[in-house]
N, C-alpha and C. Protein backbone atom coordinates (compact mmCIF):
# COMPACT_ATOMS: atom_id res chain seq x y z
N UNK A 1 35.04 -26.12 -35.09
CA UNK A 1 34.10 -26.87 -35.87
C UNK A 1 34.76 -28.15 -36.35
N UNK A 2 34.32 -29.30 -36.00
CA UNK A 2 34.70 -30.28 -36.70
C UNK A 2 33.32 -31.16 -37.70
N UNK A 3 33.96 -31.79 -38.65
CA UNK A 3 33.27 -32.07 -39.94
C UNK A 3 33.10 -33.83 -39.31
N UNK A 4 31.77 -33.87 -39.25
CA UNK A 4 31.55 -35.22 -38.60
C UNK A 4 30.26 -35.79 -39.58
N UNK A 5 30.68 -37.46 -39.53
CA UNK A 5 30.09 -38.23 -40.55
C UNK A 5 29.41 -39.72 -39.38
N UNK A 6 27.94 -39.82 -39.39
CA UNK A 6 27.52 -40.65 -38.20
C UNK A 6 26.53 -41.17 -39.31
N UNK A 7 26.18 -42.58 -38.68
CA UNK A 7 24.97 -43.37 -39.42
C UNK A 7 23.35 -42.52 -38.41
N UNK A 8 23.75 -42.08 -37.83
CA UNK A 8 22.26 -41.55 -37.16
C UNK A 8 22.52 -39.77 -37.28
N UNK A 9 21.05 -40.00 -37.52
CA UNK A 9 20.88 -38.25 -38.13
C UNK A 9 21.11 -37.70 -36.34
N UNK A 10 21.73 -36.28 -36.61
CA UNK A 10 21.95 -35.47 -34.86
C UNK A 10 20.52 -34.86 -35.34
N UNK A 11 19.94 -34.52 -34.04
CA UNK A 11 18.96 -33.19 -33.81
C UNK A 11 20.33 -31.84 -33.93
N UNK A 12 19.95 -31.11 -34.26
CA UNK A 12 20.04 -29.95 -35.05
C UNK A 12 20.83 -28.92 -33.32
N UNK A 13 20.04 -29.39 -32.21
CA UNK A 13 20.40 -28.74 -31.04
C UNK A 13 20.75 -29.85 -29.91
N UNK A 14 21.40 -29.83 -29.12
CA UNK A 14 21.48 -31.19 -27.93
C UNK A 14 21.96 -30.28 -26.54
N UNK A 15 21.87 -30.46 -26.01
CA UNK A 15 22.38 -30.20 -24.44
C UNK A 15 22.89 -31.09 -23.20
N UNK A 16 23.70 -31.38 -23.71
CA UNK A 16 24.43 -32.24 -22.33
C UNK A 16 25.37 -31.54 -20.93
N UNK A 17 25.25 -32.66 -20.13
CA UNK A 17 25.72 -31.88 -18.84
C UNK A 17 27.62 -31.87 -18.68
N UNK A 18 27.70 -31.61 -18.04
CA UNK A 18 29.30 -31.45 -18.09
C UNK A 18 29.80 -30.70 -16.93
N UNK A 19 29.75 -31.36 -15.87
CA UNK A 19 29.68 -30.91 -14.53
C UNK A 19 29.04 -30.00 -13.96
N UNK A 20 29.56 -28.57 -13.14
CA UNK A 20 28.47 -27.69 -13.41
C UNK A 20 28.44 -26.69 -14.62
N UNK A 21 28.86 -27.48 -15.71
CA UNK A 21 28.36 -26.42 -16.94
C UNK A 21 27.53 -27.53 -17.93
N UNK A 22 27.16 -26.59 -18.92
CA UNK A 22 26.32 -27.23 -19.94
C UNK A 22 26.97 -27.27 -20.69
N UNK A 23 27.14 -28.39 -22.25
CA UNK A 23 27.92 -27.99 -23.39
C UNK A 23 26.91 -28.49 -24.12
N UNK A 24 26.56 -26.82 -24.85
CA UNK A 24 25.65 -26.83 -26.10
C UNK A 24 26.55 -27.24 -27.35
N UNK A 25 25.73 -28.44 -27.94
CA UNK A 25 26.00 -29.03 -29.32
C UNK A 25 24.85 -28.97 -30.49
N UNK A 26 26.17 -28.16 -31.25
CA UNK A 26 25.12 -27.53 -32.61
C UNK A 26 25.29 -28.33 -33.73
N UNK A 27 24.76 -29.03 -34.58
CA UNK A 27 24.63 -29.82 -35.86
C UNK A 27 24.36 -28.94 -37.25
N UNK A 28 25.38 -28.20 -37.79
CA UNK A 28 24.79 -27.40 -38.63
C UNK A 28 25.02 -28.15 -40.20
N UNK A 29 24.37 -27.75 -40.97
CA UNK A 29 24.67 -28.05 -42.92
C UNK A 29 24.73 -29.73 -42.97
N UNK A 30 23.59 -29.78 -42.43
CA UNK A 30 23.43 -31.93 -42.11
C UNK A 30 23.02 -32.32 -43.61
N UNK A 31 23.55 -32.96 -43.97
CA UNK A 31 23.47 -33.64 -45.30
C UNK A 31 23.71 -35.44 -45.16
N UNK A 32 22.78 -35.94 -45.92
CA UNK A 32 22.55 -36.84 -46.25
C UNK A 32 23.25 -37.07 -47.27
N UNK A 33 24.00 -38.46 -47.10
CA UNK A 33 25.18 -38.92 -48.07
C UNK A 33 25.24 -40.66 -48.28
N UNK A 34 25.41 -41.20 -49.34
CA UNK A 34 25.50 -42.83 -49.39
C UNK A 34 27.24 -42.87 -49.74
N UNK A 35 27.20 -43.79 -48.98
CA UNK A 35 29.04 -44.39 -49.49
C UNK A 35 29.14 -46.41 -49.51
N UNK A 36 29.53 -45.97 -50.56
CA UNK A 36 29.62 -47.71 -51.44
C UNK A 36 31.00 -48.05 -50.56
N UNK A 37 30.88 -49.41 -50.38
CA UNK A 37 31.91 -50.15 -49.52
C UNK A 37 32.07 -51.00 -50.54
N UNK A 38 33.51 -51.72 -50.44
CA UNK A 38 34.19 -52.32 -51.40
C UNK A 38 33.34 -53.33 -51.46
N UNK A 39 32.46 -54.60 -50.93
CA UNK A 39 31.75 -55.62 -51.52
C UNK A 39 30.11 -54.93 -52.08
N UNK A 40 30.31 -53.48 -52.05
CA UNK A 40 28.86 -52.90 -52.75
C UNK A 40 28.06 -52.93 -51.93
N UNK A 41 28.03 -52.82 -51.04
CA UNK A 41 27.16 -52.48 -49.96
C UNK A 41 27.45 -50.70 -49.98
N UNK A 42 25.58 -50.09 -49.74
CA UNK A 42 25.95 -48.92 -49.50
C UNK A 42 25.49 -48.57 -47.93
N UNK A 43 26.39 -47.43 -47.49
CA UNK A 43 25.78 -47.09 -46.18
C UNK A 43 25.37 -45.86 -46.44
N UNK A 44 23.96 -45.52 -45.84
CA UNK A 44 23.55 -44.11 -45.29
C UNK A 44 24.38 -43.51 -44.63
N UNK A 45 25.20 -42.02 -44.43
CA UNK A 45 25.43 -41.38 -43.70
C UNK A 45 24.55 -39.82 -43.56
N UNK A 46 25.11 -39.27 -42.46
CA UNK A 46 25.00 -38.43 -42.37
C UNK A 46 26.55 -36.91 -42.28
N UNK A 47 26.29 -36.41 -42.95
CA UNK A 47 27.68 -35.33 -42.77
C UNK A 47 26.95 -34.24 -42.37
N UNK A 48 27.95 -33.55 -41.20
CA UNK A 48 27.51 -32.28 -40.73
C UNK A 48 28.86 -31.57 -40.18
N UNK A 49 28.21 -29.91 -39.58
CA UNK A 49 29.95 -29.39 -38.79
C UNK A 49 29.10 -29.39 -37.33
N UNK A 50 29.77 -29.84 -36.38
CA UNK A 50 29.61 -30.03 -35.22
C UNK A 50 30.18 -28.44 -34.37
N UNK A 51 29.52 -28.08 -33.83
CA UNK A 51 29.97 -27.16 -33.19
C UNK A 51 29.78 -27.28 -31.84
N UNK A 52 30.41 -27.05 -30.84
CA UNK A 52 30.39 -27.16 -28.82
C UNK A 52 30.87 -25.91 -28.39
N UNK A 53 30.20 -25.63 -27.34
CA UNK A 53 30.09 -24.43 -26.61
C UNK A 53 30.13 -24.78 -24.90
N UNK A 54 30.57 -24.74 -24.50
CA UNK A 54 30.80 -24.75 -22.89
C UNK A 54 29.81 -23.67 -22.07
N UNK A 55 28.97 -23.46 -21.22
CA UNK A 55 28.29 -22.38 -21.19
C UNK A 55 27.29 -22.79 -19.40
N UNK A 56 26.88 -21.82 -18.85
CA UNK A 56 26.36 -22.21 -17.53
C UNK A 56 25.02 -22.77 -18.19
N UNK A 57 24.75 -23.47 -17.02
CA UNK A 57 23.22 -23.71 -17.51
C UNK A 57 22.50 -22.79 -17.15
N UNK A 58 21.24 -22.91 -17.73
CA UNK A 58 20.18 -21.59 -17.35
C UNK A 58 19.10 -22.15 -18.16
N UNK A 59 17.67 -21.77 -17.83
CA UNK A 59 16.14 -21.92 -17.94
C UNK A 59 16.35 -21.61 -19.44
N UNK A 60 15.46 -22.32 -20.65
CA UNK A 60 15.02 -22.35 -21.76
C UNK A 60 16.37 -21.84 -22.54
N UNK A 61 17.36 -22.26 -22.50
CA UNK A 61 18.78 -22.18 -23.20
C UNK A 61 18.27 -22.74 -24.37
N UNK A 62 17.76 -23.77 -24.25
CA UNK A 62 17.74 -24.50 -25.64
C UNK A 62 17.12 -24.24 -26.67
N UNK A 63 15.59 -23.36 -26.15
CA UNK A 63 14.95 -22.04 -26.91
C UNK A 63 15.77 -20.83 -27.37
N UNK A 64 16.56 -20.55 -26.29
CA UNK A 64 17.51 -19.19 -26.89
C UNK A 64 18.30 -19.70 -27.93
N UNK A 65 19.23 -20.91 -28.27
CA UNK A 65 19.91 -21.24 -29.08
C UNK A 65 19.30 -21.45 -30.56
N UNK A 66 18.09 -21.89 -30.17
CA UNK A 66 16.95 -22.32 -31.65
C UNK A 66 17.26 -20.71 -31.75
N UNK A 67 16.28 -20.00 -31.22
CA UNK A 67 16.08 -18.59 -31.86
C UNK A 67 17.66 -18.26 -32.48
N UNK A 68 18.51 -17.87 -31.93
CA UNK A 68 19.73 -17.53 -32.01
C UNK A 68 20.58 -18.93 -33.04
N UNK A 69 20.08 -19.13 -33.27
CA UNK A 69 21.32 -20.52 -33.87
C UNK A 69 22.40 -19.89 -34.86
N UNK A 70 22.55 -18.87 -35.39
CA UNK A 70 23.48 -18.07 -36.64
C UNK A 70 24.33 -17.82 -35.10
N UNK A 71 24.12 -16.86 -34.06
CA UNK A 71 24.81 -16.03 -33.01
C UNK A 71 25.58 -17.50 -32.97
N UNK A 72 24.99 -18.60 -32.11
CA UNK A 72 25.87 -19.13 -31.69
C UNK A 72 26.95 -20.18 -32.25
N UNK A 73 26.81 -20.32 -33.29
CA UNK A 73 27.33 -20.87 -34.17
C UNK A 73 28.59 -19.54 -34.38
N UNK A 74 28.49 -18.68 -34.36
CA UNK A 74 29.46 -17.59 -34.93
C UNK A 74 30.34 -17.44 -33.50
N UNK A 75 29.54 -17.38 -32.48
CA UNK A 75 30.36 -17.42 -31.39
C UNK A 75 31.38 -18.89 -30.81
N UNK A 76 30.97 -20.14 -31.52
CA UNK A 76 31.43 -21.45 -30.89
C UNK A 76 32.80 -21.27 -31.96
N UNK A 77 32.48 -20.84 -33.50
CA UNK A 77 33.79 -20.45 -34.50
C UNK A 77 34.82 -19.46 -34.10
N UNK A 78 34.15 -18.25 -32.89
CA UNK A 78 35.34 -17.88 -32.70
C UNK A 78 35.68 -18.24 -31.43
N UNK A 79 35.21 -19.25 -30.49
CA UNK A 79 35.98 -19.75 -29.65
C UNK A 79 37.15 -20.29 -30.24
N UNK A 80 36.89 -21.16 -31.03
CA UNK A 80 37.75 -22.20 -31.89
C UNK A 80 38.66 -21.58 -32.55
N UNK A 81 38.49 -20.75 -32.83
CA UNK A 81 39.96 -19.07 -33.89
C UNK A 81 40.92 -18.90 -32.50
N UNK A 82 40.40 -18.69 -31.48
CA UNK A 82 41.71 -18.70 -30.32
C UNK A 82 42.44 -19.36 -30.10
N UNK A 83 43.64 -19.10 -29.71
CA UNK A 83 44.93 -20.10 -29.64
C UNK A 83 44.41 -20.96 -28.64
N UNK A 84 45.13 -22.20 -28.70
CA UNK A 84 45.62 -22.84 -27.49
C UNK A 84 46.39 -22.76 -26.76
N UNK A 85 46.10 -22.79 -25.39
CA UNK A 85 47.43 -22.12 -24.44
C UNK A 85 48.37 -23.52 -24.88
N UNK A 86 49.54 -23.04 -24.50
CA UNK A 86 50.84 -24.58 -24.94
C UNK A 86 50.48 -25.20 -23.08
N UNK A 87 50.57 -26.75 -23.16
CA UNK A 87 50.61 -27.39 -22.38
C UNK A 87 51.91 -26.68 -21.69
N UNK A 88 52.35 -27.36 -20.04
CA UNK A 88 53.62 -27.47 -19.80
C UNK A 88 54.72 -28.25 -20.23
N UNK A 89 54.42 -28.88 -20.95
CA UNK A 89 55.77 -29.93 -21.77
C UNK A 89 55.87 -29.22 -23.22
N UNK A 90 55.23 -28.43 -23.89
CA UNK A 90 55.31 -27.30 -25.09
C UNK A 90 56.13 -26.04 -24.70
N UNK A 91 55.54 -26.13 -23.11
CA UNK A 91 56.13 -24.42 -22.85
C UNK A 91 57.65 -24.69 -22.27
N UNK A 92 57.66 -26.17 -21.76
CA UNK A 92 59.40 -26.15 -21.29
C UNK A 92 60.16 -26.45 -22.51
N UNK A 93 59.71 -27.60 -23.17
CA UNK A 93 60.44 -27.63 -24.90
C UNK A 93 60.83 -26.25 -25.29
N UNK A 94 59.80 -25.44 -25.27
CA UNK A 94 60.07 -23.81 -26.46
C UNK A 94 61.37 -23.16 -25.52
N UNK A 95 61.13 -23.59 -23.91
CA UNK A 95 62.31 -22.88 -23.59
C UNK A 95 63.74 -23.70 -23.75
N UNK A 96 63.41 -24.59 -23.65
CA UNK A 96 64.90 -25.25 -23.70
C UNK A 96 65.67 -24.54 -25.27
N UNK A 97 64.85 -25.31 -26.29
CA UNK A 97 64.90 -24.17 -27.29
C UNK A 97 65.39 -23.00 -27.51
N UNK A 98 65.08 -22.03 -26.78
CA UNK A 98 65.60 -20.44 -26.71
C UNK A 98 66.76 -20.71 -25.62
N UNK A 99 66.92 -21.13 -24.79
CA UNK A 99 68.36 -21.35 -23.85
C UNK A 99 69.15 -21.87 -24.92
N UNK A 100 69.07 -23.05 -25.76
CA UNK A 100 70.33 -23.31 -26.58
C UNK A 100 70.34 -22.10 -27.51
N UNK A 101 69.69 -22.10 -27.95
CA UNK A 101 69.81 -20.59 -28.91
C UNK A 101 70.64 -19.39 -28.16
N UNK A 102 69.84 -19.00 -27.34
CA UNK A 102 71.23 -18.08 -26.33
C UNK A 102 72.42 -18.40 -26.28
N UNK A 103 72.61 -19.72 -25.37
CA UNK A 103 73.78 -19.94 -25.43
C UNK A 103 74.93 -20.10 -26.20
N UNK A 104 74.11 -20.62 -27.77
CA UNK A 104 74.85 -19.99 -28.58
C UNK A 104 75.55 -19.49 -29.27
N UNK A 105 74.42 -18.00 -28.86
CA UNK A 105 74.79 -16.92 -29.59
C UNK A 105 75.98 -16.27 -28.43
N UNK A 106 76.01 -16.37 -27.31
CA UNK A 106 76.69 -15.66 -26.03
C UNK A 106 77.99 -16.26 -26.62
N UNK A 107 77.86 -17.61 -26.69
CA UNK A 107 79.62 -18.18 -27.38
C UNK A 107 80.11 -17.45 -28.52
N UNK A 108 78.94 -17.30 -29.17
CA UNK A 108 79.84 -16.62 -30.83
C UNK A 108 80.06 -14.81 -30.26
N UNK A 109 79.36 -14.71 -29.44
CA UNK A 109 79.88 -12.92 -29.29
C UNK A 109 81.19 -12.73 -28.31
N UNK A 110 81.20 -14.33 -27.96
CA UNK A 110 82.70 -14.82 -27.29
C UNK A 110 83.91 -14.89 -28.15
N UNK A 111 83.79 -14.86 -28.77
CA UNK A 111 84.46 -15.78 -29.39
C UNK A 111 84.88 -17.40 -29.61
N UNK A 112 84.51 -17.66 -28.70
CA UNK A 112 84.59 -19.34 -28.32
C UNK A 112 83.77 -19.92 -29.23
């Protein structure tokens, strides 16, 4: 979920394409907000939590999501609770990491 602030109100549901998948975008707790700018000018915003879902496409999705909007909202939060796999430049760092650490420790049970 990210906490997003736009001068145009979102529809509440969106569906865009994304090769052959769909990524459903959810607009939840949309609030209307003014923010004063330093010469006093105010702007309209809008604040909301954005939620995205990756998902196949399929016939009247966008009906199932209206009906369902709590499900999927609970399901896009626990996509987002799962780790991230570490890139390959995270996963060779962590090892280099544990090799000096070994090595070491192999010296001090050396004595060296």
């Amino acid at each position: 979920m990210a906490k997003v602030e736009n001068t145009i109100q979102p529809p509440q549901i969106a569906i865009e394409h994304a090769g052959n998948q769909v990524r459903v975008i959810i607009a939840a707790n949309i609030e209307q907000i003014s923010r004063e700018a330093e010469d006093g000018r105010v702007t309209l915003l809008y604040q909301y939590d954005k939620y995205q879902i990756l998902t196949m496409p399929r016939d009247n999705l966008a009906a199932d999501v209206e009906a369902n909007l709590q499900a999927w909202i609970d399901l896009a939060k626990a996509i987002e609770a799962q780790p991230r796999p570490m890139t390959d430049r995270e996963r060779i760092v962590a090892l280099e990491i544990e090799n000096a650490a070994l090595i070491e420790e192999l010296l001090q049970l050396r004595g060296i």
